[in-house]
Structure formats: C-alpha cells, structure tokens
Protein backbone atom coordinates (compact mmCIF):
# COMPACT_ATOMS: atom_id res chain seq x y z
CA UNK A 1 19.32 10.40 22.87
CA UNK A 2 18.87 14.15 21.75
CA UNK A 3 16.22 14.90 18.91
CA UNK A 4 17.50 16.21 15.36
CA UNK A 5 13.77 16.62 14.09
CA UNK A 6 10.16 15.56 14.75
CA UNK A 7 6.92 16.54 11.98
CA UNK A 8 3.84 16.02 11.91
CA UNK A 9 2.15 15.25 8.64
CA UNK A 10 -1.79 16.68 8.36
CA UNK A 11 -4.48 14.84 6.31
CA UNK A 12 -2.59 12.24 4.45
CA UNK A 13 -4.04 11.17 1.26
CA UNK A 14 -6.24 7.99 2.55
CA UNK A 15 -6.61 7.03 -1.32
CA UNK A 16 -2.43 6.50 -1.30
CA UNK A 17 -2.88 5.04 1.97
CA UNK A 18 -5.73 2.53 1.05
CA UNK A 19 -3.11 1.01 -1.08
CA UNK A 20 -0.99 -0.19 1.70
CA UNK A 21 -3.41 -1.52 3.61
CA UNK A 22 -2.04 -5.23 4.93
CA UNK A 23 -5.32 -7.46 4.81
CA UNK A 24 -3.55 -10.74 5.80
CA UNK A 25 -4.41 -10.28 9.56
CA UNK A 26 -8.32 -10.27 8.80
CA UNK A 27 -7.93 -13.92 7.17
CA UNK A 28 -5.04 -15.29 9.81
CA UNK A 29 -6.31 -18.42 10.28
CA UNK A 30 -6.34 -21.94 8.63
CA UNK A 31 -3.24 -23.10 6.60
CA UNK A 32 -2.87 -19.96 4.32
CA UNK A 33 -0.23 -17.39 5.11
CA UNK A 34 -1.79 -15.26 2.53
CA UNK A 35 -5.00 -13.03 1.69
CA UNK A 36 -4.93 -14.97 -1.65
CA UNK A 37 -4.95 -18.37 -0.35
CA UNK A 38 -8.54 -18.26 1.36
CA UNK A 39 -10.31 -16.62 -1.64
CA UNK A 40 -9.13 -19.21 -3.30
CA UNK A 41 -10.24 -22.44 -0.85
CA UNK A 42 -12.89 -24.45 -1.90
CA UNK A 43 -14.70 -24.28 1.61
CA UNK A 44 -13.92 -20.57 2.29
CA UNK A 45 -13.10 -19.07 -0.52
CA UNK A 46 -16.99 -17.95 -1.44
CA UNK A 47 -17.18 -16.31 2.01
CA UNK A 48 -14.06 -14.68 2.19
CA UNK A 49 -14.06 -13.46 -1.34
CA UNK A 50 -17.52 -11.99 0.30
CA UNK A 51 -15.80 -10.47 3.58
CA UNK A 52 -13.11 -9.00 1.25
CA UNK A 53 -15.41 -7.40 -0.74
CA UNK A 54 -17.21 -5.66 2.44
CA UNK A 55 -14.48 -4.45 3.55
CA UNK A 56 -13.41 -2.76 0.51
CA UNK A 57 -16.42 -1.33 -0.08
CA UNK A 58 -16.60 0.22 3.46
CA UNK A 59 -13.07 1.49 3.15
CA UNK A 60 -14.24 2.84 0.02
CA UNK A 61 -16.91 4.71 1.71
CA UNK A 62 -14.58 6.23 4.69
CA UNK A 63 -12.32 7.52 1.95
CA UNK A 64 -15.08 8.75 -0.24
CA UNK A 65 -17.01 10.53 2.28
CA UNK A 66 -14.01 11.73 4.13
CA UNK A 67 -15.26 9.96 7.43
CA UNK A 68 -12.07 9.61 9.05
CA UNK A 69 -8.49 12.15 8.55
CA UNK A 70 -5.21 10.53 9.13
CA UNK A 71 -2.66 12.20 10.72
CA UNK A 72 1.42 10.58 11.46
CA UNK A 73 4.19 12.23 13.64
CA UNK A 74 7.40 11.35 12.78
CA UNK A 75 10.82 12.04 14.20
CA UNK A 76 14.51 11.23 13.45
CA UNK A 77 16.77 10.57 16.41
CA UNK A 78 20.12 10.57 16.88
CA UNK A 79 21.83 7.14 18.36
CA UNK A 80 24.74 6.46 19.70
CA UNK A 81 26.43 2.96 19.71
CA UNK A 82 28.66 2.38 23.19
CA UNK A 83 30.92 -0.86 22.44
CA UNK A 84 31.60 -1.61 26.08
CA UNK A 85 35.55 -4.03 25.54
C-alpha cells in the first residue's frame, strides 16, 4: 500500500467541532437508542436533562477558555483490489 498524501490539520475550530459531538454513548442504557428518549422519561428524564446540561456547559467552558487544541492527521492511501479466480 504506497501513500499518495498524509496532512495534518492544526487547531481545528472546537466551536464547528462541538457541533458533532455524538452524546448517545453518555445515555446508552435503558430502552432508548437515543439522547432524546431519556430527557424525555418520566423517571430519568429530570436527571438527564440535568447531566446534559453539565456537560454542555463544561464543553462550553473548554471551548471558551481554549483549555484543550485539537489537532487530526489524515492521509489518503492508495488500494489495490487482487481478485484471486
């Protein structure tokens, strides 16, 4: 596999990034497959509305106060397909 080109990208907008952040892991439990779901339960939904809004606000403060950079290396790579007959 030979390289055709590898970057790296320096001090990516985390305010862009924020945006994609996938929260479903942090409420993967229970019967919900989605974030949605458990703010809406009627035994849960107080607390995780609660949790959600924590984490928000902390993410908030890391992008805010430029507490943490982020950085991504990426590459494109050549493949070859061998159809073996």
């Amino acid at each position: 596999m030979s390289t055709v080109q590898i970057g790296v990208i320096y001090l990516l907008d985390l305010n862009i990034l924020s945006d994609y952040i996938d929260w479903t892991p942090f409420f993967n439990h229970g019967n919900y497959r989605e974030i949605s779901g458990h703010l809406q339960d009627e035994v849960v939904g107080v607390e995780a509305q609660k949790l959600f809004n924590d984490a928000k606000a902390l993410l908030n403060k890391i992008v805010s106060e430029k507490l943490i950079q982020a950085k991504a290396v990426v590459g494109i790579f050549l493949q070859i397909h061998l159809v073996m007959i």
